[in-house]
N, C-alpha and C. Protein backbone atom coordinates (compact mmCIF):
# COMPACT_ATOMS: atom_id res chain seq x y z
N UNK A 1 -0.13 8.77 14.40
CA UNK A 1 1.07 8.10 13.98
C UNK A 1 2.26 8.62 14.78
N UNK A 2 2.91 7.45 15.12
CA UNK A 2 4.22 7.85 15.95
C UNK A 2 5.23 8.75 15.04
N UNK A 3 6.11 10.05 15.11
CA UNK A 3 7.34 10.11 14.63
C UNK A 3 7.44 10.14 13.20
N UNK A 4 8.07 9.81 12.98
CA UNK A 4 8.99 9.31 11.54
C UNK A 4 8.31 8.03 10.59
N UNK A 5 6.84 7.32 11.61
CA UNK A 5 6.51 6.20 10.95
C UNK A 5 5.89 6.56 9.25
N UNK A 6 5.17 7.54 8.78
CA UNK A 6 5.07 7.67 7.96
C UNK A 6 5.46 8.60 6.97
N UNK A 7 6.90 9.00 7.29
CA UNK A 7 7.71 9.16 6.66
C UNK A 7 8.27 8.31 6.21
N UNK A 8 8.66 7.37 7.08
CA UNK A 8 9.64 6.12 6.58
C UNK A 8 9.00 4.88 5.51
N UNK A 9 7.19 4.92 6.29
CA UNK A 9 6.32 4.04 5.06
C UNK A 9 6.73 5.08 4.14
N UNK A 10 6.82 5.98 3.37
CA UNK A 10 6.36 6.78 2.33
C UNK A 10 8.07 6.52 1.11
N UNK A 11 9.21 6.85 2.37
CA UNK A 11 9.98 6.57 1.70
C UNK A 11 10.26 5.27 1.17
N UNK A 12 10.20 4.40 2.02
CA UNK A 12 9.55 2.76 1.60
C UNK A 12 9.28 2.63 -0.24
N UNK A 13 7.73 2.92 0.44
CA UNK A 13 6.96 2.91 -1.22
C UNK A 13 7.69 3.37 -1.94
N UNK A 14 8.32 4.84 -1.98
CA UNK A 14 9.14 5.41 -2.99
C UNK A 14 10.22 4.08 -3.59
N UNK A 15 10.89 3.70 -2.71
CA UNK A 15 11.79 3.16 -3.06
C UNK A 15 11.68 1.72 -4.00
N UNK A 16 10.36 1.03 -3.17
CA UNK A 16 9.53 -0.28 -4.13
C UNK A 16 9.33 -0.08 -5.05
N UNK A 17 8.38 1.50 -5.55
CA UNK A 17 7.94 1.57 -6.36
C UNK A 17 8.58 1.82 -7.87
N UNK A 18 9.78 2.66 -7.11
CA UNK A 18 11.30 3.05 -8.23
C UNK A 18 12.28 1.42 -8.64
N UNK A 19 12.56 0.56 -7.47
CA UNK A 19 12.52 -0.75 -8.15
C UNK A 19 11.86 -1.10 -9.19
N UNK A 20 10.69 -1.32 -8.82
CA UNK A 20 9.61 -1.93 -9.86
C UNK A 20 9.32 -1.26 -11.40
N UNK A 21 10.32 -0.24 -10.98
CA UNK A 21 10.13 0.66 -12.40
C UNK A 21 11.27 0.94 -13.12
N UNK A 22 12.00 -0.12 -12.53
CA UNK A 22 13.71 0.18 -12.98
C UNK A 22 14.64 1.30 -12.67
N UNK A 23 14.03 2.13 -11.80
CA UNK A 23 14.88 3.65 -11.42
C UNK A 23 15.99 3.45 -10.71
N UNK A 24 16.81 3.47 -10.92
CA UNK A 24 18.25 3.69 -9.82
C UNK A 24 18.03 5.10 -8.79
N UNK A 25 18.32 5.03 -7.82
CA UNK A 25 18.64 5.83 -6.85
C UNK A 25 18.64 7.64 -7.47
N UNK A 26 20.00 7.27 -8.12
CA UNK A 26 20.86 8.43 -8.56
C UNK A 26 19.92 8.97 -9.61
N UNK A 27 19.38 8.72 -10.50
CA UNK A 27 18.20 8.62 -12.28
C UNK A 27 16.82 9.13 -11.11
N UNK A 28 16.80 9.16 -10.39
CA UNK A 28 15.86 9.37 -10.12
C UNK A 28 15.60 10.37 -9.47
N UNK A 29 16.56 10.88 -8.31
CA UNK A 29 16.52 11.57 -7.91
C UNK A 29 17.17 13.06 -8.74
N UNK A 30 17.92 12.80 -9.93
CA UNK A 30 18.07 13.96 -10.68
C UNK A 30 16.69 14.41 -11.53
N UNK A 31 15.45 13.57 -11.82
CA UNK A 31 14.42 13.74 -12.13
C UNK A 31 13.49 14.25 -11.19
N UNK A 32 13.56 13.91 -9.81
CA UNK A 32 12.97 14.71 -9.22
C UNK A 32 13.13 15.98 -9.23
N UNK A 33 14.80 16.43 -9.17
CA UNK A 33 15.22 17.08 -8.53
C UNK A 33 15.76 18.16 -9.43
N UNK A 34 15.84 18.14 -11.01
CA UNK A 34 17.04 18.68 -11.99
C UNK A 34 17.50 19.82 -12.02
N UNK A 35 17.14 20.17 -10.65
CA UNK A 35 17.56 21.54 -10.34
C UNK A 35 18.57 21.96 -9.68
N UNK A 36 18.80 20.78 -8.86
CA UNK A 36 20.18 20.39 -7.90
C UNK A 36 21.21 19.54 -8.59
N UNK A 37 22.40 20.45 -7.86
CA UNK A 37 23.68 19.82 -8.13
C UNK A 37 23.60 18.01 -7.68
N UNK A 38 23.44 18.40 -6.12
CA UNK A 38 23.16 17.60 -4.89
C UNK A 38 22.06 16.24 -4.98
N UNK A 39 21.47 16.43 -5.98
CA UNK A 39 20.10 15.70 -5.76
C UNK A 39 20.26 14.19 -5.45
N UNK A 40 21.42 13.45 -6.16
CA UNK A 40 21.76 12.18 -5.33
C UNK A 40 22.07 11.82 -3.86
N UNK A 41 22.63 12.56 -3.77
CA UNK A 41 22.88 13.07 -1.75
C UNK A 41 21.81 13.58 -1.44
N UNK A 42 21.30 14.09 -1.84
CA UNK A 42 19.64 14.73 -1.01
C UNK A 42 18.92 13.48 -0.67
N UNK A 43 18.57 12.77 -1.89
CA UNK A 43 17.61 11.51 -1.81
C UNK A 43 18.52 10.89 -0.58
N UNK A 44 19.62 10.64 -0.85
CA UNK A 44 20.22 8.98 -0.04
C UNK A 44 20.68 9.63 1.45
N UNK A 45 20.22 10.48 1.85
CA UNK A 45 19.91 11.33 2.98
C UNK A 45 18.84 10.86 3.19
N UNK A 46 17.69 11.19 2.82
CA UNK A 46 16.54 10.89 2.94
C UNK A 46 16.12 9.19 3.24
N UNK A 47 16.38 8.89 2.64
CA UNK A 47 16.21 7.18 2.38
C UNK A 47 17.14 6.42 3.38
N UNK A 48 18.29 7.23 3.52
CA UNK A 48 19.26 6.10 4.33
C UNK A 48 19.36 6.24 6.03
N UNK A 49 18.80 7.99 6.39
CA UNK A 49 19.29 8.14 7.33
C UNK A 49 18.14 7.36 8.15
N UNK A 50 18.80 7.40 9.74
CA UNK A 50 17.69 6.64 10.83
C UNK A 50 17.97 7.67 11.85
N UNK A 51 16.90 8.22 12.36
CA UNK A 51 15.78 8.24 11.87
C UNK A 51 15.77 9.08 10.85
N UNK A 52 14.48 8.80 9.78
CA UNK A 52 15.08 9.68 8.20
C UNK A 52 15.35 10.74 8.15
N UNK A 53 15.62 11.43 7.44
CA UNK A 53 15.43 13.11 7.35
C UNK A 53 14.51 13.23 6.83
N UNK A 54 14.56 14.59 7.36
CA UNK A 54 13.11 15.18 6.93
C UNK A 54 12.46 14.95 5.36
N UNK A 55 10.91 14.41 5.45
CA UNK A 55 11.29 14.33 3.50
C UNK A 55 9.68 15.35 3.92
N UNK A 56 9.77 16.49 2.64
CA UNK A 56 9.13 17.36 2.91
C UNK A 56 7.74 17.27 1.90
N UNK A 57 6.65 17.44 2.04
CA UNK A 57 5.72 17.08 0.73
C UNK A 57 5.94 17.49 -0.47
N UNK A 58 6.75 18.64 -0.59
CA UNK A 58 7.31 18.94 -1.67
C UNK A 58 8.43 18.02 -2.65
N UNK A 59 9.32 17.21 -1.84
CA UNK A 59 10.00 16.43 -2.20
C UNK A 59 9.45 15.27 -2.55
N UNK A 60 8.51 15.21 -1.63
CA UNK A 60 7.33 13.70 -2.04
C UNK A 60 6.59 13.67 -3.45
N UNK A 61 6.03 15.01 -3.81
CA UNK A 61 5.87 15.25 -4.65
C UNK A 61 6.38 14.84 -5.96
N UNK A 62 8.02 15.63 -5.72
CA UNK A 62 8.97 16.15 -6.76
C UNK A 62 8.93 13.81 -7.23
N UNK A 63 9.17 13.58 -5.97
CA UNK A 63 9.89 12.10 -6.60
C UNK A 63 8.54 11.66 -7.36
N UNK A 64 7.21 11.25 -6.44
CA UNK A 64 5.87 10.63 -7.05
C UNK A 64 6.05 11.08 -8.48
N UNK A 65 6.04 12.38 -9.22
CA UNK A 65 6.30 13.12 -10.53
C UNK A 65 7.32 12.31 -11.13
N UNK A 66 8.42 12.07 -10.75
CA UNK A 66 9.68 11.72 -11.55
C UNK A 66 9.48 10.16 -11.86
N UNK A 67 8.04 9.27 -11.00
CA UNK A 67 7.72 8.08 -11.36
C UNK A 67 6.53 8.22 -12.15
N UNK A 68 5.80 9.25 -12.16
CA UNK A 68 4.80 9.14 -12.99
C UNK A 68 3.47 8.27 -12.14
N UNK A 69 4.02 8.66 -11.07
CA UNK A 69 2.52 8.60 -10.42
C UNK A 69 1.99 9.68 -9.23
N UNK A 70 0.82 9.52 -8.57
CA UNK A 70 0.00 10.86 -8.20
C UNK A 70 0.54 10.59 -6.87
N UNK A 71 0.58 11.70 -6.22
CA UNK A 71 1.29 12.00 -4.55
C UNK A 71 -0.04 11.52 -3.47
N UNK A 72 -1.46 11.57 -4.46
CA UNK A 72 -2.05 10.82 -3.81
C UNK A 72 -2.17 9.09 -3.64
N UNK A 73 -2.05 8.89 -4.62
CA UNK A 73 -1.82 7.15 -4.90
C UNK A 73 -0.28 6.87 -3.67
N UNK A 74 0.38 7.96 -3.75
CA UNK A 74 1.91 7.41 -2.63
C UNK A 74 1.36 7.31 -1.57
N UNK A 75 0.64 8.08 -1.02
CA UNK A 75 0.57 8.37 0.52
C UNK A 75 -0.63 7.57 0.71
N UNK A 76 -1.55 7.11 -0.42
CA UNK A 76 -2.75 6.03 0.00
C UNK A 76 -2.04 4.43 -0.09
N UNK A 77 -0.84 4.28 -0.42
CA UNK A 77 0.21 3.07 -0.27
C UNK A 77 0.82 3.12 0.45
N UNK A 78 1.20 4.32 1.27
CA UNK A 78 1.96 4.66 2.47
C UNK A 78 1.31 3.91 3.49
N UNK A 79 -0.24 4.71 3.86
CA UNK A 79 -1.02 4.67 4.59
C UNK A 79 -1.50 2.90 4.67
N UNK A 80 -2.19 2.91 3.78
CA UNK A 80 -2.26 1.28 3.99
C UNK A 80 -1.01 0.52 4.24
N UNK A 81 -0.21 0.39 3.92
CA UNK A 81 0.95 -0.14 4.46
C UNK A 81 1.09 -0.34 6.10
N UNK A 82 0.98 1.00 6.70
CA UNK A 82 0.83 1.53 7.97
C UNK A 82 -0.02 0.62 8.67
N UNK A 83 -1.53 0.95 8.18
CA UNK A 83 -2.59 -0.03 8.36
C UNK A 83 -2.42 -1.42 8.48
N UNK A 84 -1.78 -1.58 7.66
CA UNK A 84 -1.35 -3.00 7.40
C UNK A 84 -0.98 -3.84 8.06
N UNK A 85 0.36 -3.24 8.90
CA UNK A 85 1.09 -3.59 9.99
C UNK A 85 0.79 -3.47 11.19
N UNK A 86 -0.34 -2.29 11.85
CA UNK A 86 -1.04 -2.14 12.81
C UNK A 86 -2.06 -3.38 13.11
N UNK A 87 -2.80 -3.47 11.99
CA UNK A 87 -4.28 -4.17 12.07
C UNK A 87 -3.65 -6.37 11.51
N UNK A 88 -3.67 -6.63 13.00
CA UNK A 88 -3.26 -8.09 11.64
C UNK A 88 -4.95 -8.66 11.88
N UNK A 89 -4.96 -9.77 10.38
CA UNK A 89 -5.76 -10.42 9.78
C UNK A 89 -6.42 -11.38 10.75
N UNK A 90 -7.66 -11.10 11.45
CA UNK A 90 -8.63 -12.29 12.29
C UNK A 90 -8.58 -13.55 11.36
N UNK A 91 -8.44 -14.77 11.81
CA UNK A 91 -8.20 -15.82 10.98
C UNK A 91 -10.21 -16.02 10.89
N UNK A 92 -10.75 -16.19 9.74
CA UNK A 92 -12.00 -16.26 9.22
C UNK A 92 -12.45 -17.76 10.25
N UNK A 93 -13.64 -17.51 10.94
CA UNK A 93 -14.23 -18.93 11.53
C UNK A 93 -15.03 -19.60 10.42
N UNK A 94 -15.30 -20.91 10.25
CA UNK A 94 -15.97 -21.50 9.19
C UNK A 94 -17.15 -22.00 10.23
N UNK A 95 -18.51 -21.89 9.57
CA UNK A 95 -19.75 -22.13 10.08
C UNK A 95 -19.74 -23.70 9.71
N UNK A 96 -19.90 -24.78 10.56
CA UNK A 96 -20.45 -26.00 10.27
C UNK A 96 -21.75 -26.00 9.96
N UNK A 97 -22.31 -26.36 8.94
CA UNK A 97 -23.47 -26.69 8.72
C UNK A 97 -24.51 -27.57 9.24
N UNK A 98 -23.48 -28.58 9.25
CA UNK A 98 -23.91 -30.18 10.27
C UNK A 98 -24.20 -29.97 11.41
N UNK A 99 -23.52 -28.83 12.59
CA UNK A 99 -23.83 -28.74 13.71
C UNK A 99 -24.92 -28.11 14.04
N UNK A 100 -24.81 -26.96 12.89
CA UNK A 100 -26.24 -26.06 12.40
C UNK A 100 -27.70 -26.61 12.77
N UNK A 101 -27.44 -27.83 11.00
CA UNK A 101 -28.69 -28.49 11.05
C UNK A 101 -29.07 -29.26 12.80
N UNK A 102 -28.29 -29.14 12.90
CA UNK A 102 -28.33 -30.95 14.47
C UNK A 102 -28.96 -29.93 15.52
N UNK A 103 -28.55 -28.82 15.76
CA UNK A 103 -28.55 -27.89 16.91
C UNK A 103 -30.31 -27.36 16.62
N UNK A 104 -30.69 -26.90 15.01
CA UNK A 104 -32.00 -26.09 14.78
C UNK A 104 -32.63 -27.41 14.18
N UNK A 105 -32.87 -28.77 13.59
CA UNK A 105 -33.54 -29.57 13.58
C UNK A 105 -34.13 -29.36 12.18
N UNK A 106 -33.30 -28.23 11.52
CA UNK A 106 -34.15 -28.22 10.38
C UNK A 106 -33.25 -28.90 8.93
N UNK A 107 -33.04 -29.64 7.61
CA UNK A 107 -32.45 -29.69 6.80
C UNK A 107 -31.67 -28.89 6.35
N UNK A 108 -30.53 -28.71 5.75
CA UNK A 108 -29.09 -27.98 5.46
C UNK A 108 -29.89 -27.17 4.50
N UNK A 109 -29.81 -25.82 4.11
CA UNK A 109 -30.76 -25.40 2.55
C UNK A 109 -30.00 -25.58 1.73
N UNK A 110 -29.94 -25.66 0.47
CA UNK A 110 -29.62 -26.35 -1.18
C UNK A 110 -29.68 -24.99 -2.00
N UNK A 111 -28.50 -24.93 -2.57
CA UNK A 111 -29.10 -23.45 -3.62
C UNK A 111 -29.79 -24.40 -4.74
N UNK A 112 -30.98 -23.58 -5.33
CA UNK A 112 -31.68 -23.92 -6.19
C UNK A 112 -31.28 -22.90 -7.67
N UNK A 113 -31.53 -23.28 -8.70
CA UNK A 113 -31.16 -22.97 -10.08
C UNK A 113 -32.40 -22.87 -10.93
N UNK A 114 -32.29 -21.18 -11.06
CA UNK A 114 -33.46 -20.90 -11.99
C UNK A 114 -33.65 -21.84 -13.34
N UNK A 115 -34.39 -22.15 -13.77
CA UNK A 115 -34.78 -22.41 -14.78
C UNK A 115 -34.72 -21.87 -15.92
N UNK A 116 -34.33 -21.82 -17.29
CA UNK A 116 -34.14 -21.26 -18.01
C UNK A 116 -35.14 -20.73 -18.70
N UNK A 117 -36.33 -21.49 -18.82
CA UNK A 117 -38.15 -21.30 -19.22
C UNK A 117 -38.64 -19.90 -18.31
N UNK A 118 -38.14 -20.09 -17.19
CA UNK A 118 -38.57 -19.16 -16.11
C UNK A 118 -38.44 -17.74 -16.68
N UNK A 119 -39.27 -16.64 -17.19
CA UNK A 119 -39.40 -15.55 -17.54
C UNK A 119 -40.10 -14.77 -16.17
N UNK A 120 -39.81 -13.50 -15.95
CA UNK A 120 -40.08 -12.69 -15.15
C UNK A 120 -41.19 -11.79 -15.50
């Protein structure tokens, strides 16, 4: 990974995930943090600067905790994210059947349906 890229996915997620959970910025980062005066300026340091500041696993931690979820679940949403954007989606080819049959000479196959009498 280049740099800052998964730092910046990580702070990302943080930030979706604190949406989605109703957290404000400020509420949140005093929960991470309730130890600091600072802790609103710490976070929006973190989150705002380009390239970010440093966010340390400890801090990754402190926030994942203050949402009530695991620092592993962040960084496996980080990561795929990452993935995400690296790898794009092969559009799926669809097999003709018709050309199938025409090309091998043999009839299309039919799924067939057990019988209900049918005991094993």
């Amino acid at each position: 990974m280049k740099g800052y890229e998964f730092e910046r996915a990580l702070v990302d997620v943080i930030i979706e995930i604190s949406l989605k959970k109703g957290l404000k910025a400020k509420p949140l980062a005093e929960m991470a943090w309730p130890h600091r005066k600072d802790a609103g300026t710490k976070w929006r340091k973190i989150r705002n600067g380009d390239p970010p500041r440093e966010l340390s696993v400890r801090d990754a931690y402190d926030l994942a905790c203050a949402m009530g979820i695991s620092i592993t679940d962040l960084c496996g949403v980080a990561q795929t994210k990452i993935l995400g954007t690296r790898i794009a989606p092969q559009p799926v080819q669809e097999k003709k059947v018709q050309e199938e049959t025409i090309s091998s000479g043999l009839p299309p196959v039919e799924s067939v349906e057990r019988s209900s009498s049918y005991k094993n």
